[in-house]
Protein backbone atom coordinates (compact mmCIF):
# COMPACT_ATOMS: atom_id res chain seq x y z
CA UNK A 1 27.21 -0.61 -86.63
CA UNK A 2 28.51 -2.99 -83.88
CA UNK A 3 30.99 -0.31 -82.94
CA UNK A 4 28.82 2.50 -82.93
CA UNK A 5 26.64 0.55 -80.13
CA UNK A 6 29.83 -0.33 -78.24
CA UNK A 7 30.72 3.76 -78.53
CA UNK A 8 27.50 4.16 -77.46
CA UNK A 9 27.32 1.91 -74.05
CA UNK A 10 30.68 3.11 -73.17
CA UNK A 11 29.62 6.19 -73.02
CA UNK A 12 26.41 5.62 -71.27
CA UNK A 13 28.55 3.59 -68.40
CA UNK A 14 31.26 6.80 -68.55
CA UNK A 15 28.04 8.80 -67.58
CA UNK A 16 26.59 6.53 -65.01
CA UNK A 17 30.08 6.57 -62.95
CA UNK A 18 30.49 10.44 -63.43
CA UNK A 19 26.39 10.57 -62.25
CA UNK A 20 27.20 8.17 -59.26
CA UNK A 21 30.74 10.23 -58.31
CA UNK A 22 28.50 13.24 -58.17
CA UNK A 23 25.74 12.06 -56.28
CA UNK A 24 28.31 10.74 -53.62
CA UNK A 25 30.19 13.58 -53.21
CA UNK A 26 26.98 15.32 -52.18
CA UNK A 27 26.00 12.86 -50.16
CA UNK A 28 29.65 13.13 -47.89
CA UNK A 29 29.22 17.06 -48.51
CA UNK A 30 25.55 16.95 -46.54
CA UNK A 31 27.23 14.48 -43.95
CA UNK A 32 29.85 17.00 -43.70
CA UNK A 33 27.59 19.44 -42.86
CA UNK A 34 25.22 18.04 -40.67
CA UNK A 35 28.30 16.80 -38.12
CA UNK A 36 29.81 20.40 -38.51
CA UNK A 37 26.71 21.65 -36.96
CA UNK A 38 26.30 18.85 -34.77
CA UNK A 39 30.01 19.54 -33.43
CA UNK A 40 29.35 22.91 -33.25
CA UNK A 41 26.01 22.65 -31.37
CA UNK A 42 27.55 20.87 -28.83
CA UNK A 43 30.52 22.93 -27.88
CA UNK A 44 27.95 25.68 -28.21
CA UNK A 45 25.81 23.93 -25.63
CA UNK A 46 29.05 22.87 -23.49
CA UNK A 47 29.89 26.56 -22.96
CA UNK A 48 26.29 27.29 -21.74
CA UNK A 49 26.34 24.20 -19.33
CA UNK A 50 29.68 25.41 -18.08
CA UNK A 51 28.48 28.44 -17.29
CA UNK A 52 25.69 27.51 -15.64
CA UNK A 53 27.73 25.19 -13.38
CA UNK A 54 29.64 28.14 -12.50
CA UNK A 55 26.37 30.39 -11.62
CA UNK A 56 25.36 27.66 -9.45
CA UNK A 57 28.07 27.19 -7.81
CA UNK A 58 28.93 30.71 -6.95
CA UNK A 59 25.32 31.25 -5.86
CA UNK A 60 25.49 28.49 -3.47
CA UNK A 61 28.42 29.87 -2.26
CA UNK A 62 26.90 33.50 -1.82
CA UNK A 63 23.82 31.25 -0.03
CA UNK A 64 26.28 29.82 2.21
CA UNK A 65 27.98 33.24 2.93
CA UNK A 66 24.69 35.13 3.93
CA UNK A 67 23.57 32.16 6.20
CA UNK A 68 26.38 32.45 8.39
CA UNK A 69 26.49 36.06 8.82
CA UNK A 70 22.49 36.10 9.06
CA UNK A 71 23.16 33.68 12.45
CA UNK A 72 22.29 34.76 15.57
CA UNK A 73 24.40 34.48 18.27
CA UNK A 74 23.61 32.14 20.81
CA UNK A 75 22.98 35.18 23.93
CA UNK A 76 25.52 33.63 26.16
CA UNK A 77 27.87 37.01 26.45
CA UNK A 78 26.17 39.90 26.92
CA UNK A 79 28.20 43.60 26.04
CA UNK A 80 28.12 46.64 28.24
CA UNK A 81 27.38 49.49 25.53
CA UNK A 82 30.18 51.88 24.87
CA UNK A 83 30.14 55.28 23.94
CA UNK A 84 30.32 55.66 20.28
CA UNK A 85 33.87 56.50 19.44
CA UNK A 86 34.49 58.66 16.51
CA UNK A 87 35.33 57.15 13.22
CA UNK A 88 38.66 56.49 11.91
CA UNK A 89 39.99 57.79 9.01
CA UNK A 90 40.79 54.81 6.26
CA UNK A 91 43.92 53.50 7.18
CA UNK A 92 46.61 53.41 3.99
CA UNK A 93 46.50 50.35 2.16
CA UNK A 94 43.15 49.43 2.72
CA UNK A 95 41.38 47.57 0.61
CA UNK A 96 38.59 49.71 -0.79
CA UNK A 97 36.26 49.81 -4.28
CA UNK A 98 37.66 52.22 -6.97
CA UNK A 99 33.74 52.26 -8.28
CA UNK A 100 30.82 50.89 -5.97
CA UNK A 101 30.12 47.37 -6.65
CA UNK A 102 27.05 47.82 -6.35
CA UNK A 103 26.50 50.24 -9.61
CA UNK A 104 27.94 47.33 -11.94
CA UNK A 105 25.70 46.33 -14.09
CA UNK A 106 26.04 42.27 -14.89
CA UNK A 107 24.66 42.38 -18.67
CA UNK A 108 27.67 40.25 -20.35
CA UNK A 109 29.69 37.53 -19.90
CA UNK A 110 26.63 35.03 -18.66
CA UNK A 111 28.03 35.27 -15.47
CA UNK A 112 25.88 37.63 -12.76
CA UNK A 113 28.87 38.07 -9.76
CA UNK A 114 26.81 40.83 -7.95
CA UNK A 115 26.26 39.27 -4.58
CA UNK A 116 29.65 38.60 -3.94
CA UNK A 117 31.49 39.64 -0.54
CA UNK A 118 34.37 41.73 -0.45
CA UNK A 119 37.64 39.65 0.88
CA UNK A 120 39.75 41.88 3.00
CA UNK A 121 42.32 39.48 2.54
CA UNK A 122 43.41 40.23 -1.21
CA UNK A 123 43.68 43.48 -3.21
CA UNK A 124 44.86 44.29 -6.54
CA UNK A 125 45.70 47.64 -7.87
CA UNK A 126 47.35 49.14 -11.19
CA UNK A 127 45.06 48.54 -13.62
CA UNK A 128 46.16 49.11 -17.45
CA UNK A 129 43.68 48.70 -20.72
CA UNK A 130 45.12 48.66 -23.90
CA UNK A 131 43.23 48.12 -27.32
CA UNK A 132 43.99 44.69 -26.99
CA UNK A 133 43.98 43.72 -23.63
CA UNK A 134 44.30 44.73 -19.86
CA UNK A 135 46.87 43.94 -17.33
CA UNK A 136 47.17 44.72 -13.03
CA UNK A 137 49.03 43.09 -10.21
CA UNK A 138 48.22 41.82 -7.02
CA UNK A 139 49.14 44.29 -3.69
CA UNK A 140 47.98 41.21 -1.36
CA UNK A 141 46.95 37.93 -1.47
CA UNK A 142 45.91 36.07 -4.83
CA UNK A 143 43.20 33.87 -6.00
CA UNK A 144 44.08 31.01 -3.38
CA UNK A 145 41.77 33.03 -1.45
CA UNK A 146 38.52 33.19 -4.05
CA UNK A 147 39.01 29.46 -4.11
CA UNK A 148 41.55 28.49 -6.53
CA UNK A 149 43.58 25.55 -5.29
CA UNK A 150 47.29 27.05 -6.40
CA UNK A 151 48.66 30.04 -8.14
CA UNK A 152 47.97 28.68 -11.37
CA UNK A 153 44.56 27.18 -11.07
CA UNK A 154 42.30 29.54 -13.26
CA UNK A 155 38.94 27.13 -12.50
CA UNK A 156 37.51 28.92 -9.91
CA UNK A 157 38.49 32.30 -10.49
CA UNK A 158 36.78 34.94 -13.18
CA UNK A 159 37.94 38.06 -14.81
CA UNK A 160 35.19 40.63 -14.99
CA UNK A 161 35.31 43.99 -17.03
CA UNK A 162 33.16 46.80 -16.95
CA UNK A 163 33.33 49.67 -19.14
CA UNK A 164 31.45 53.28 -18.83
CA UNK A 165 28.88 53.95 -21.42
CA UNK A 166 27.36 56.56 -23.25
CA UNK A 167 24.47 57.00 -20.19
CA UNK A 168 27.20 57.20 -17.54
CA UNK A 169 26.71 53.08 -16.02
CA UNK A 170 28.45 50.44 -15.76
CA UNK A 171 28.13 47.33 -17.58
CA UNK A 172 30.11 44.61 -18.27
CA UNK A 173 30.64 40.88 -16.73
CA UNK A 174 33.23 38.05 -16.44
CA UNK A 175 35.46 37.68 -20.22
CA UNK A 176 38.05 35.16 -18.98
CA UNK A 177 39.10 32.67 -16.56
CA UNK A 178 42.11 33.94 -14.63
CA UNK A 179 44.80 32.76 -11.49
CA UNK A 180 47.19 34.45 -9.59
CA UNK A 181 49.98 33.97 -11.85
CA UNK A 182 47.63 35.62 -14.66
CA UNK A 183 48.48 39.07 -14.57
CA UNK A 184 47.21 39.92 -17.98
CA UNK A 185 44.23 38.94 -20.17
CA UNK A 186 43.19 39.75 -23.96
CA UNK A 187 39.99 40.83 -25.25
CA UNK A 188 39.80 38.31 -27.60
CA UNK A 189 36.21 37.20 -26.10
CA UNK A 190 35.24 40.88 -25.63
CA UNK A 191 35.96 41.52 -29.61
CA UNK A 192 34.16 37.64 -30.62
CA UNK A 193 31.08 38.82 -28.88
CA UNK A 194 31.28 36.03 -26.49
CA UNK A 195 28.19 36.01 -24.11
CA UNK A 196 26.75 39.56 -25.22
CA UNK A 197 29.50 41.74 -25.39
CA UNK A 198 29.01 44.27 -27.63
CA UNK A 199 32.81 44.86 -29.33
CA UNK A 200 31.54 48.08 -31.07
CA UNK A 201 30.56 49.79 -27.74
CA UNK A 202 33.80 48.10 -26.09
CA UNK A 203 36.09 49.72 -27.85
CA UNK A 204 34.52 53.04 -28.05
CA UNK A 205 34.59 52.89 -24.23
CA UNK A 206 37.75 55.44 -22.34
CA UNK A 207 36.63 54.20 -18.58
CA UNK A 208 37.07 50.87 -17.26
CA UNK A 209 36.75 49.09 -14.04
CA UNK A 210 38.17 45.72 -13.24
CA UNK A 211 37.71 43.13 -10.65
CA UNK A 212 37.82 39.20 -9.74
CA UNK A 213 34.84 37.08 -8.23
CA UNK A 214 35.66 33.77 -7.32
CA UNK A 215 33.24 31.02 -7.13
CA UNK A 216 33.34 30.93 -3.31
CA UNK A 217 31.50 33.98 -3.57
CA UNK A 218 34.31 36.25 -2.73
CA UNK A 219 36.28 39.16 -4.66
CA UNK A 220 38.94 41.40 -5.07
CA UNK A 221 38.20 45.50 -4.52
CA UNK A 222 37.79 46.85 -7.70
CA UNK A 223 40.22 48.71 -9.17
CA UNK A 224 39.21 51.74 -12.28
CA UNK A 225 41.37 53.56 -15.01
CA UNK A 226 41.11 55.22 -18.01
CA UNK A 227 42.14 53.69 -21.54
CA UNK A 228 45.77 54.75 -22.48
């Protein structure tokens, strides 16, 4: 009889543990969880306040831009008018838009770039768009000039992709950071539907144009060419 109660209690305490074993698992399970989404929140939230530091910045560039050329002189030379001379063909090599900035449409990426001033300074050309990713080159001048401090900074420079969709516009936005010495980017935030871009549409897409805004408020041209 004595052993049967022994048997007994044993097995009671063998339960208890197993109980208490159970309980904390699920207990460091839920903690698990909750700093998962905690983690996750954050770098979610990061990514949003990064790109709003780089909205802000390029629109108080842009600002900036618009004041000075808005200035008025200060009337101390005065011009004799000329006759108007007739226009000049565009000079080879010029830095020109392969599709009018103005017609891109800024609907992904989280980035709007569409008040930014054309640099005659820098020019890029040969544009290539794989499956995968894209590549070009630079004709003239580099990012240095959109405010990045050296050929590799990629901080205050932004690669921006539009595609051609079924309605004939353009619409696309910034999908990577990018510096001189970057002269090819993957579409690894296009595909993740990073900021709105719709991977499906994307990738059904033959036309593309391509250009770089930096956060000084200045860009390249833009350069456009069909998927291979």
């Amino acid at each position: 009889m004595t052993n049967q109660l022994d048997d007994d209690a044993q097995e009671s305490m063998n339960e208890g543990r197993g109980l208490c074993r159970v309980l904390a698992i699920g207990v460091l399970l839920a903690v698990a969880a909750v700093a998962g989404c905690v983690f996750t929140g954050c770098a979610l939230l990061d990514t949003v306040a990064s790109d709003e530091r780089v909205q802000a910045e390029f629109d108080r560039a842009v600002a900036e831009i618009m004041a000075a050329l808005d200035k008025p002189d200060d009337g101390g030379t005065v011009e004799t008018p000329t006759a108007p001379q007739p226009e000049e063909p565009t000079a080879p090599g010029a830095t020109v838009d392969a599709v009018d900035y103005a017609s891109l449409r800024w609907s992904m990426g989280g980035f709007n770039g569409s008040k930014a001033a054309l640099h005659d300074g820098v020019e890029i050309g040969s544009l290539n768009v794989g499956r995968d990713g894209m590549s070009y080159r630079w004709v003239r001048g580099g990012c240095e000039q959109l405010g990045a401090g050296s050929r590799t900074d990629f901080s205050k420079t932004l690669a921006c992709i539009f595609y051609r969709d079924g309605s004939g516009a353009w619409v696309g936005g910034k999908f990577d950071w990018i510096s001189t010495s970057r002269t090819t980017r993957d579409f690894k935030n296009t595909h993740s539907g990073y900021n709105g871009w719709n991977a499906a549409a994307f990738d059904a897409a033959t036309e593309f144009a391509f250009v770089i805004v930096g956060t000084n408020g200045r860009r390249t041209n833009v350069i456009r060419r069909a998927r291979k």
